[in-house]
C-alpha atoms as a PDB file:
ATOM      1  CA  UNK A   1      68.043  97.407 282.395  1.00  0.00           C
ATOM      2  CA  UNK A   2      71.711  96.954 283.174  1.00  0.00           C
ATOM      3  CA  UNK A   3      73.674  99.744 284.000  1.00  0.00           C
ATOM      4  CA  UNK A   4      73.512 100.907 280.704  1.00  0.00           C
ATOM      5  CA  UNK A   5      69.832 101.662 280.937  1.00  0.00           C
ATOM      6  CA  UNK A   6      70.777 105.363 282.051  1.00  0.00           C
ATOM      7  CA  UNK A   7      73.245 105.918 279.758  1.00  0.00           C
ATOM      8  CA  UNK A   8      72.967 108.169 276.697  1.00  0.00           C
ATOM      9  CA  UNK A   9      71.982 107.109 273.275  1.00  0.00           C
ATOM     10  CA  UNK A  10      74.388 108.256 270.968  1.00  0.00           C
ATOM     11  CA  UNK A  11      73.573 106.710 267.861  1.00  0.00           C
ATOM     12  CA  UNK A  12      71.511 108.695 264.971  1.00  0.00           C
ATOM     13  CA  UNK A  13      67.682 109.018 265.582  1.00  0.00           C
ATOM     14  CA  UNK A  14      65.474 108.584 262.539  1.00  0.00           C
ATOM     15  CA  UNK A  15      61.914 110.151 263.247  1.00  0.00           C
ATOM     16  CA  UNK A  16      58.596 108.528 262.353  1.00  0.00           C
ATOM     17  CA  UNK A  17      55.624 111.260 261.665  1.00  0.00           C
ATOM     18  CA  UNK A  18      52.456 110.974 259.775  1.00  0.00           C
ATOM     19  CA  UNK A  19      53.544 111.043 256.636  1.00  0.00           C
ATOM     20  CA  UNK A  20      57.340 110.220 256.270  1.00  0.00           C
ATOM     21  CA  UNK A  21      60.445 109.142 258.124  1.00  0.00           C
ATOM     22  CA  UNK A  22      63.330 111.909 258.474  1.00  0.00           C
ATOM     23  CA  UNK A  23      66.776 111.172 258.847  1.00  0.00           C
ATOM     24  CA  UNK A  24      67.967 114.094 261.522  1.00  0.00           C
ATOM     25  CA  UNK A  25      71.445 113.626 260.090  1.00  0.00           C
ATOM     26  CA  UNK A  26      71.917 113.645 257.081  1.00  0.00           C
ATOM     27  CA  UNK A  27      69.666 114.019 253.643  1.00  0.00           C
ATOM     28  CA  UNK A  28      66.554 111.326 253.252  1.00  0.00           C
ATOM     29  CA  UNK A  29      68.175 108.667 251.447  1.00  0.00           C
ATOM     30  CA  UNK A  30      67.901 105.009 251.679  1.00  0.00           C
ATOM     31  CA  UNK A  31      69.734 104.024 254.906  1.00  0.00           C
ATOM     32  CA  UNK A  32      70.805 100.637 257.139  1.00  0.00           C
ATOM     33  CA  UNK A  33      68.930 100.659 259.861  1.00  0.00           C
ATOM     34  CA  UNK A  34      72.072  98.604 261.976  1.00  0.00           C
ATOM     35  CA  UNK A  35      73.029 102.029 264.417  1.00  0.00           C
ATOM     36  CA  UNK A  36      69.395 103.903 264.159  1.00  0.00           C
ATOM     37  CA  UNK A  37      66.938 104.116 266.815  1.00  0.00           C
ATOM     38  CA  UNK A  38      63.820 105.011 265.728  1.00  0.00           C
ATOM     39  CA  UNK A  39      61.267 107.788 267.054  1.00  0.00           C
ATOM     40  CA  UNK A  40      57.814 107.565 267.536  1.00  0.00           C
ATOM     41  CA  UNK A  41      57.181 111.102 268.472  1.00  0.00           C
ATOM     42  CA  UNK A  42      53.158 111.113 268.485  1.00  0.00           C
ATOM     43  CA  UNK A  43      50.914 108.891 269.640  1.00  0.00           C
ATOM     44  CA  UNK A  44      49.113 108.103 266.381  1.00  0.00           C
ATOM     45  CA  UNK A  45      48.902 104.996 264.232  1.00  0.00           C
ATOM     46  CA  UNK A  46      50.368 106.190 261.236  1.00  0.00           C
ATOM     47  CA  UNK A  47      53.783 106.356 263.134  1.00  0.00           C
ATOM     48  CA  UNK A  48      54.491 102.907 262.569  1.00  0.00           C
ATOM     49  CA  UNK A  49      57.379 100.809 260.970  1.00  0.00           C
ATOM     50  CA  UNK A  50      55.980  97.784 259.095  1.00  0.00           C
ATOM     51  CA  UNK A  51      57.976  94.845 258.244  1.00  0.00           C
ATOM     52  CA  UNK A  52      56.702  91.376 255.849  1.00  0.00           C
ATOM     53  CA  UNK A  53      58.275  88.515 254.898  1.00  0.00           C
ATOM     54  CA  UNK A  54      59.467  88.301 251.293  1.00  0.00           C
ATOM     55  CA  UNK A  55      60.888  84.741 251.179  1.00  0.00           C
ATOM     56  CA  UNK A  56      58.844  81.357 251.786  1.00  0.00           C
ATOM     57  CA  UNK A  57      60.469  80.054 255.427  1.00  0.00           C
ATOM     58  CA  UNK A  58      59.167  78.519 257.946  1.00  0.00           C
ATOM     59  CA  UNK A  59      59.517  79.476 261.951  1.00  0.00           C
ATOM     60  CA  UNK A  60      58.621  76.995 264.553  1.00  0.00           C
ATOM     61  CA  UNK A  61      60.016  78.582 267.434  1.00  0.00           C
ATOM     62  CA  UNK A  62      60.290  82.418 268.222  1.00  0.00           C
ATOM     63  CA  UNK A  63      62.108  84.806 270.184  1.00  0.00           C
ATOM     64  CA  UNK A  64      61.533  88.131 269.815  1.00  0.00           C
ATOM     65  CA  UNK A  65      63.917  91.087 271.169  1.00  0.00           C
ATOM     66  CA  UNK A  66      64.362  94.354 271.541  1.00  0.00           C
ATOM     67  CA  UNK A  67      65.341  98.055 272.786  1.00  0.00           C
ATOM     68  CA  UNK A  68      62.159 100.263 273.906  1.00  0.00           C
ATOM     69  CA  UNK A  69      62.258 104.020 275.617  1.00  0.00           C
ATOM     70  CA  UNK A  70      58.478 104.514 276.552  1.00  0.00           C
ATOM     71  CA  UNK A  71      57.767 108.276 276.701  1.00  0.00           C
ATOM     72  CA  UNK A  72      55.915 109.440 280.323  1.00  0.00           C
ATOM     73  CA  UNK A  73      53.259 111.561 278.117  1.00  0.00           C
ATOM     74  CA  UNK A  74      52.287 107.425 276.799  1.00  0.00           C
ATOM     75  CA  UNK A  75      48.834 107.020 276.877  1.00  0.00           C
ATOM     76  CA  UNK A  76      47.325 103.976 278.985  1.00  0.00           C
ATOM     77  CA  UNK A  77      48.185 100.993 276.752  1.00  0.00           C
ATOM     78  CA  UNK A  78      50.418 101.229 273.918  1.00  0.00           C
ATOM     79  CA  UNK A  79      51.758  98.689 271.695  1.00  0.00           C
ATOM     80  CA  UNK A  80      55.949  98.004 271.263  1.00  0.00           C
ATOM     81  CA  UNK A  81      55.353  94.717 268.877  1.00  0.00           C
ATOM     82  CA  UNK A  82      52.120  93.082 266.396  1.00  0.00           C
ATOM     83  CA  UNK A  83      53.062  90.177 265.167  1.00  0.00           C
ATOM     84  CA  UNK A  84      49.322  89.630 262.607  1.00  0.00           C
ATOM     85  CA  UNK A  85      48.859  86.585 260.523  1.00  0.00           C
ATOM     86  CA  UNK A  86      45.765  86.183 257.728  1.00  0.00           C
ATOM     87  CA  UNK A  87      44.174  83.717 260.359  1.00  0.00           C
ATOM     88  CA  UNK A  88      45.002  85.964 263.533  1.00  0.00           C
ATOM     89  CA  UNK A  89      45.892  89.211 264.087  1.00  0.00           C
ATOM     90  CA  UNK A  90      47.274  88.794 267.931  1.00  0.00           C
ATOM     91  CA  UNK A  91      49.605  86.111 267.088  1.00  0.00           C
ATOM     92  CA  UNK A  92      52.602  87.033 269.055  1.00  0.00           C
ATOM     93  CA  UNK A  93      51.583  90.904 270.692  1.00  0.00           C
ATOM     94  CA  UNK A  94      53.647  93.082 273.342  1.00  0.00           C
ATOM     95  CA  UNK A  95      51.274  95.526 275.208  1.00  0.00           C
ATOM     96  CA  UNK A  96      52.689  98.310 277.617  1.00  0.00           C
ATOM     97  CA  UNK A  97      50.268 100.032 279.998  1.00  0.00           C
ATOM     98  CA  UNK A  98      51.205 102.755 282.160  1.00  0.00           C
ATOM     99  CA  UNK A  99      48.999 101.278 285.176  1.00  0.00           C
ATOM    100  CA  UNK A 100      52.204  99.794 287.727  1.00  0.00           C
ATOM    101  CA  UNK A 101      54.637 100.143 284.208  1.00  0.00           C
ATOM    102  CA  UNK A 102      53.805  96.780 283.170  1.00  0.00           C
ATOM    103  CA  UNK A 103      54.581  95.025 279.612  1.00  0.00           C
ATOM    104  CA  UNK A 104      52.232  91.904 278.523  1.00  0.00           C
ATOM    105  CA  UNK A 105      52.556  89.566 275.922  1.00  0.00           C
ATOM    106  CA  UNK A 106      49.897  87.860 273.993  1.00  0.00           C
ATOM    107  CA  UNK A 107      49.833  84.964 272.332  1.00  0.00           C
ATOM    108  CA  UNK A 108      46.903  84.383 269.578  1.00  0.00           C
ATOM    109  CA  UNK A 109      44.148  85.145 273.060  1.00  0.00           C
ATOM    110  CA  UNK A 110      42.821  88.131 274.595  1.00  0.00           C
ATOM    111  CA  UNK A 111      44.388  87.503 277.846  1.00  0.00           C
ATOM    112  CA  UNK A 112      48.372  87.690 278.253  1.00  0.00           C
ATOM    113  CA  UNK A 113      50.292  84.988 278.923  1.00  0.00           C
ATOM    114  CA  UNK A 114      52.770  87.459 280.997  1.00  0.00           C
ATOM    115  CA  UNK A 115      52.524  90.793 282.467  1.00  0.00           C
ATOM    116  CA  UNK A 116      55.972  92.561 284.004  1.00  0.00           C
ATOM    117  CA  UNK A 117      55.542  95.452 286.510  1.00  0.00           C
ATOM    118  CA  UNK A 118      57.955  97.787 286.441  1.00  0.00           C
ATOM    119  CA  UNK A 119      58.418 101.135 285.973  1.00  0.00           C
ATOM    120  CA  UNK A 120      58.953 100.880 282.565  1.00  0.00           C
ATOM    121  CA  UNK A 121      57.826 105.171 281.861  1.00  0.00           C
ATOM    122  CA  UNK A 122      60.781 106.151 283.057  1.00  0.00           C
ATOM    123  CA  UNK A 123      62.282 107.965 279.850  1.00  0.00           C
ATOM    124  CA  UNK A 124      65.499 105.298 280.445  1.00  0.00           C
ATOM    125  CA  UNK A 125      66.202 102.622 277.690  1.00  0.00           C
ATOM    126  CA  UNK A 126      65.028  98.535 278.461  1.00  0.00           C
ATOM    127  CA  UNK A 127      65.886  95.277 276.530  1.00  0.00           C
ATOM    128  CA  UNK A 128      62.369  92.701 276.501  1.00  0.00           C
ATOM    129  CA  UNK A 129      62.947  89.267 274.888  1.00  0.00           C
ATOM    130  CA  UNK A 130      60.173  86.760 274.719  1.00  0.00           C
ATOM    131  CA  UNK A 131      60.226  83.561 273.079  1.00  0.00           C
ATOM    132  CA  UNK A 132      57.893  80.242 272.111  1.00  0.00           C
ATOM    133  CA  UNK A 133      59.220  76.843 271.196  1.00  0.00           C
ATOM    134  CA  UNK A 134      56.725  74.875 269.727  1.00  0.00           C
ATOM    135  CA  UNK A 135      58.109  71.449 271.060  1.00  0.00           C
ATOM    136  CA  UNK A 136      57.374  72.046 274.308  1.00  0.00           C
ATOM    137  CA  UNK A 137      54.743  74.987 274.051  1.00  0.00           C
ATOM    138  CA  UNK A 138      57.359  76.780 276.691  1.00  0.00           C
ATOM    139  CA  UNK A 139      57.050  80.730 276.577  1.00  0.00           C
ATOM    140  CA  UNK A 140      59.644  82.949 278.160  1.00  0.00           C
ATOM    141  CA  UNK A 141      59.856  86.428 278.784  1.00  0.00           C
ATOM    142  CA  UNK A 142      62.778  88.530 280.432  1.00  0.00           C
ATOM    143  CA  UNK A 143      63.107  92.236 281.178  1.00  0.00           C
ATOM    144  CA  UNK A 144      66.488  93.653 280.963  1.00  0.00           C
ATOM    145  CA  UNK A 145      68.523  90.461 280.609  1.00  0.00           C
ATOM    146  CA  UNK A 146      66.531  88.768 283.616  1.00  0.00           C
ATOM    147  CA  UNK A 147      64.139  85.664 283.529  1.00  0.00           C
ATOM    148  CA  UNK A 148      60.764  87.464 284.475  1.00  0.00           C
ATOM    149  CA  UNK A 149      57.944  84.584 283.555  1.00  0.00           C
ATOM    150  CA  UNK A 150      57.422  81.400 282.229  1.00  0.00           C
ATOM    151  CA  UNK A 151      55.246  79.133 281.611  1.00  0.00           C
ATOM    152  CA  UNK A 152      53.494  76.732 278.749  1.00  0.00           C
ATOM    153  CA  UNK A 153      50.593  77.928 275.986  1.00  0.00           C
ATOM    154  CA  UNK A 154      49.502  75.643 273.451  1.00  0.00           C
ATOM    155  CA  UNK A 155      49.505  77.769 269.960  1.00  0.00           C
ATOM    156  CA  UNK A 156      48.729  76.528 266.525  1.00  0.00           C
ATOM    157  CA  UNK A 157      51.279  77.633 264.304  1.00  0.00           C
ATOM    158  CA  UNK A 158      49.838  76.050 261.343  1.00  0.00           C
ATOM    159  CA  UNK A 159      47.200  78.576 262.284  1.00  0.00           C
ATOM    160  CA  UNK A 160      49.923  81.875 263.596  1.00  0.00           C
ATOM    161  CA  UNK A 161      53.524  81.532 262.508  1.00  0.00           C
ATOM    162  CA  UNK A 162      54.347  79.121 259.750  1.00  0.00           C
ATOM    163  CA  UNK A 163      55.372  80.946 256.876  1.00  0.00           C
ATOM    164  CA  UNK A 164      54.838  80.240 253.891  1.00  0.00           C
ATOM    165  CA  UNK A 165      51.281  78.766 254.660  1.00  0.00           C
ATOM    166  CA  UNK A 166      50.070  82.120 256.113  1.00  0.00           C
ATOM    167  CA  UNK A 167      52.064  85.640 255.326  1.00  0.00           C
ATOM    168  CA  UNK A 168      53.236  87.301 258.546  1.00  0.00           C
ATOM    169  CA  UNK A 169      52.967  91.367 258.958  1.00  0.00           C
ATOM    170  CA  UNK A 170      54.694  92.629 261.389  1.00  0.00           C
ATOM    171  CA  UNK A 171      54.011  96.048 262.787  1.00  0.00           C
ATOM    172  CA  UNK A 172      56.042  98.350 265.194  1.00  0.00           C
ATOM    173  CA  UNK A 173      54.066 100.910 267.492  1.00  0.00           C
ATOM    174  CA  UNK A 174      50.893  99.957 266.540  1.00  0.00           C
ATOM    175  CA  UNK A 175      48.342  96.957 267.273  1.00  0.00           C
ATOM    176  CA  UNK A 176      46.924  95.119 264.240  1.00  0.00           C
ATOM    177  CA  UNK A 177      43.039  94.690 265.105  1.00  0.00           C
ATOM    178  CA  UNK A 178      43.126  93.388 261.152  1.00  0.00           C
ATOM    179  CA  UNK A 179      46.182  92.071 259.255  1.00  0.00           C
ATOM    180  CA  UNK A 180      48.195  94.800 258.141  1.00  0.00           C
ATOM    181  CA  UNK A 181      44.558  96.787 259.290  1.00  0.00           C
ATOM    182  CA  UNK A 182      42.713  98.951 261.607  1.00  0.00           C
ATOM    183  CA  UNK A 183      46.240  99.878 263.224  1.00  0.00           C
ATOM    184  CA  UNK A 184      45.401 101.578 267.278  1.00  0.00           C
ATOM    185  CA  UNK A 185      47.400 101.656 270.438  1.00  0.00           C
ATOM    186  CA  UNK A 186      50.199 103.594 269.251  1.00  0.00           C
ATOM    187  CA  UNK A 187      53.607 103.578 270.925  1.00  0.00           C
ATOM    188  CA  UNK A 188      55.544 106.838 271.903  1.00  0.00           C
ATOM    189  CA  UNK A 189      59.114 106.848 272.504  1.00  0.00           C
ATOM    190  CA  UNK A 190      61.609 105.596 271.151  1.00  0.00           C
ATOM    191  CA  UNK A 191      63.043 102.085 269.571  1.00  0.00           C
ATOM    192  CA  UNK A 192      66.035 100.111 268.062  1.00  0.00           C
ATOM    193  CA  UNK A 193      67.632  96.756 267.943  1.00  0.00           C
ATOM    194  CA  UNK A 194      64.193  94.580 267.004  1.00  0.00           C
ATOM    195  CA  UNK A 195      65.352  90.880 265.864  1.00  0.00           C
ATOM    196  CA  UNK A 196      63.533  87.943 265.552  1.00  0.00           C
ATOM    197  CA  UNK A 197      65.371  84.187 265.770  1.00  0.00           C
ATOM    198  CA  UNK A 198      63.796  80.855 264.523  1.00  0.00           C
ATOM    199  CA  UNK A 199      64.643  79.556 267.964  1.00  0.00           C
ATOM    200  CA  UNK A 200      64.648  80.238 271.584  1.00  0.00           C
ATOM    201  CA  UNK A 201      67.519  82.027 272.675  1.00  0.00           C
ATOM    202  CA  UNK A 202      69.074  80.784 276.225  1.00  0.00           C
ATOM    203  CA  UNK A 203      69.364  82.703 279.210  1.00  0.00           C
ATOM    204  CA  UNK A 204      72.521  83.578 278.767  1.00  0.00           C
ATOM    205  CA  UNK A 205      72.569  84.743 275.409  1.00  0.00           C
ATOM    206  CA  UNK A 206      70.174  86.996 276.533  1.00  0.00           C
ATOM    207  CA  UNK A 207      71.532  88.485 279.335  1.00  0.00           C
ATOM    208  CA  UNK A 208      74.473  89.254 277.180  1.00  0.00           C
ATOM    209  CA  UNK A 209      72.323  91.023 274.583  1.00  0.00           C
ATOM    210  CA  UNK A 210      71.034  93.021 277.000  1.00  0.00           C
ATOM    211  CA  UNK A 211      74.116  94.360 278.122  1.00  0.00           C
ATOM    212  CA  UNK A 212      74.252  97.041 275.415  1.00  0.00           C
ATOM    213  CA  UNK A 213      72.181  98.084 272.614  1.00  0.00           C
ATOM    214  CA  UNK A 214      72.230  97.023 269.288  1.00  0.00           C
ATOM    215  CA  UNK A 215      74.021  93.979 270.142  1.00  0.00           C
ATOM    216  CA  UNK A 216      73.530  90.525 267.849  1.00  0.00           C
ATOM    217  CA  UNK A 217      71.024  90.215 265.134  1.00  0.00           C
ATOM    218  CA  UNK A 218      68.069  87.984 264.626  1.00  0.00           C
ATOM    219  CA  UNK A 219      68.475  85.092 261.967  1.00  0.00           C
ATOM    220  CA  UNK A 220      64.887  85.246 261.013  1.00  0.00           C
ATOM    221  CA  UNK A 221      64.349  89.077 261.030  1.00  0.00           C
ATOM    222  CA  UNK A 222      67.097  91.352 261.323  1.00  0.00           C
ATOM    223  CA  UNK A 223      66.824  95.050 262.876  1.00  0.00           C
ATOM    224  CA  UNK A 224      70.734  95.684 261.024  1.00  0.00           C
ATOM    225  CA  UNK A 225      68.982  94.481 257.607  1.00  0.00           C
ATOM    226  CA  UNK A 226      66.476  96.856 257.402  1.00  0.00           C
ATOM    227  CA  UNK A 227      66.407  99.811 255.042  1.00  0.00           C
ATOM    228  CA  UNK A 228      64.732 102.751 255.180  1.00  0.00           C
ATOM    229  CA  UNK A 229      63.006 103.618 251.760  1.00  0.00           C
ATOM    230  CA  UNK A 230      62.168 106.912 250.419  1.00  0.00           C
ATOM    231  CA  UNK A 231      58.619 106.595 251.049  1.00  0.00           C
ATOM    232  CA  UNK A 232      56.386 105.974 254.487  1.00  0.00           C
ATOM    233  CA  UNK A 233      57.222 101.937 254.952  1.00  0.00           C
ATOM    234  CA  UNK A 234      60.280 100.209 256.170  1.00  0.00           C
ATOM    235  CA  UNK A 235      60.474  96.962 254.704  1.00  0.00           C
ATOM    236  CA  UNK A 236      62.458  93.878 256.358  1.00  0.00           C
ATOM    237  CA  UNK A 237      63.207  91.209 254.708  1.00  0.00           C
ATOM    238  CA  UNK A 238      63.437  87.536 256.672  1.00  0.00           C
ATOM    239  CA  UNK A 239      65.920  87.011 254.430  1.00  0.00           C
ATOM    240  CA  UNK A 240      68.453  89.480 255.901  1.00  0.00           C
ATOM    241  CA  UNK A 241      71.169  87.638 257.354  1.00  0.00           C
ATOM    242  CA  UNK A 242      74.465  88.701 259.312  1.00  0.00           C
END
């Protein structure tokens, strides 16, 4: 990251264990997720924040970003982002695996379509976009507000990403071997600012979200939208908006 990837976090921490989210500072109540950064303080499935869409709308093109603090004690692969549909459950994936740091993204295959090296488990905060445009079937991915790969993969989003045709889950610190199923690879660390736009973002709008963390919000999925329920699921909306 940016300079700022050695600062301090000094917004409120909300804590993900096995069987419900606490709130360090204050009571458990229902809560905007805008300023939170949430923990992931065990590396077990059930520490996972799920989100689904609960409005018919349609995405075409993707980009994906957000804030991730992998712990050192991470075990070899770990997963920051599942993105599942009914018809594939590695739509749009982001892997990290402590062999040379590196963060992968996968696109509806077994094999990325990008892997980063870096040293990524060093306890200090990173920004990762990656985005899809159908049009051209350009992918792009960027660590810390710099252009890191590129490239072109042919999806089917008729089969992956069109909404309504096929409900999307999307899971935080956990893989989706099933759709919102058989949940493995569990992150550990810590996470905030997750947004998702219906289109790809250009480089410069990315290097200036990476500048500080949260920054803007996604028009498609919004990390300031969410709320935090009194039970053991986040859900988020598509239809939050600024």
């Amino acid at each position: 990251m940016a300079n700022t990837a050695k600062k301090s976090y000094a917004y409120n921490k909300v804590s993900l264990t096995s069987s419900l989210f606490t709130l360090y500072s204050s009571a458990f109540v229902a809560v905007s997720l805008g300023k939170q950064v949430l923990e992931f303080p065990e590396p077990n499935s059930t520490n996972r924040l799920e989100c689904f869409n609960e409005k018919s709308r349609q995405i075409y093109n993707i980009t994906v970003c957000l804030w991730f603090q992998a712990s050192k004690q991470s075990a070899e692969s770990s997963t920051v982002f599942s993105l599942a549909t009914k018809k594939g459950d590695d739509a749009f994936t982001v892997f990290l695996y402590r062999e040379h740091g590196r963060i992968a993204l996968y696109l509806q295959t077994g094999k990325p379509v990008s892997s980063i090296d870096d040293d990524l488990f060093d306890s200090h905060w990173h920004h990762y976009c990656a985005s899809w445009t159908d049009s051209t079937n350009a992918w792009k991915t960027y660590l810390n507000g710099t252009l890191k790969g590129h490239g072109e993969e042919a999806l089917s989003m008729e089969d992956s990403l069109q909404c309504p045709s096929h409900d999307v889950s999307i899971v935080l610190g956990a893989d989706q071997d099933g759709y919102q199923s058989k949940f493995k690879e569990p992150f550990l660390g810590n996470m905030t600012a997750v947004n998702i736009w219906n289109r790809e973002l250009t480089d410069t709008e990315i290097a200036d979200l990476a500048k500080e963390c949260p920054s803007e919000i996604g028009n498609f999925l919004s990390w300031e939208g969410c709320l935090m329920p009194d039970n053991t699921r986040m859900i988020c909306p598509v239809a939050c908006t600024p």
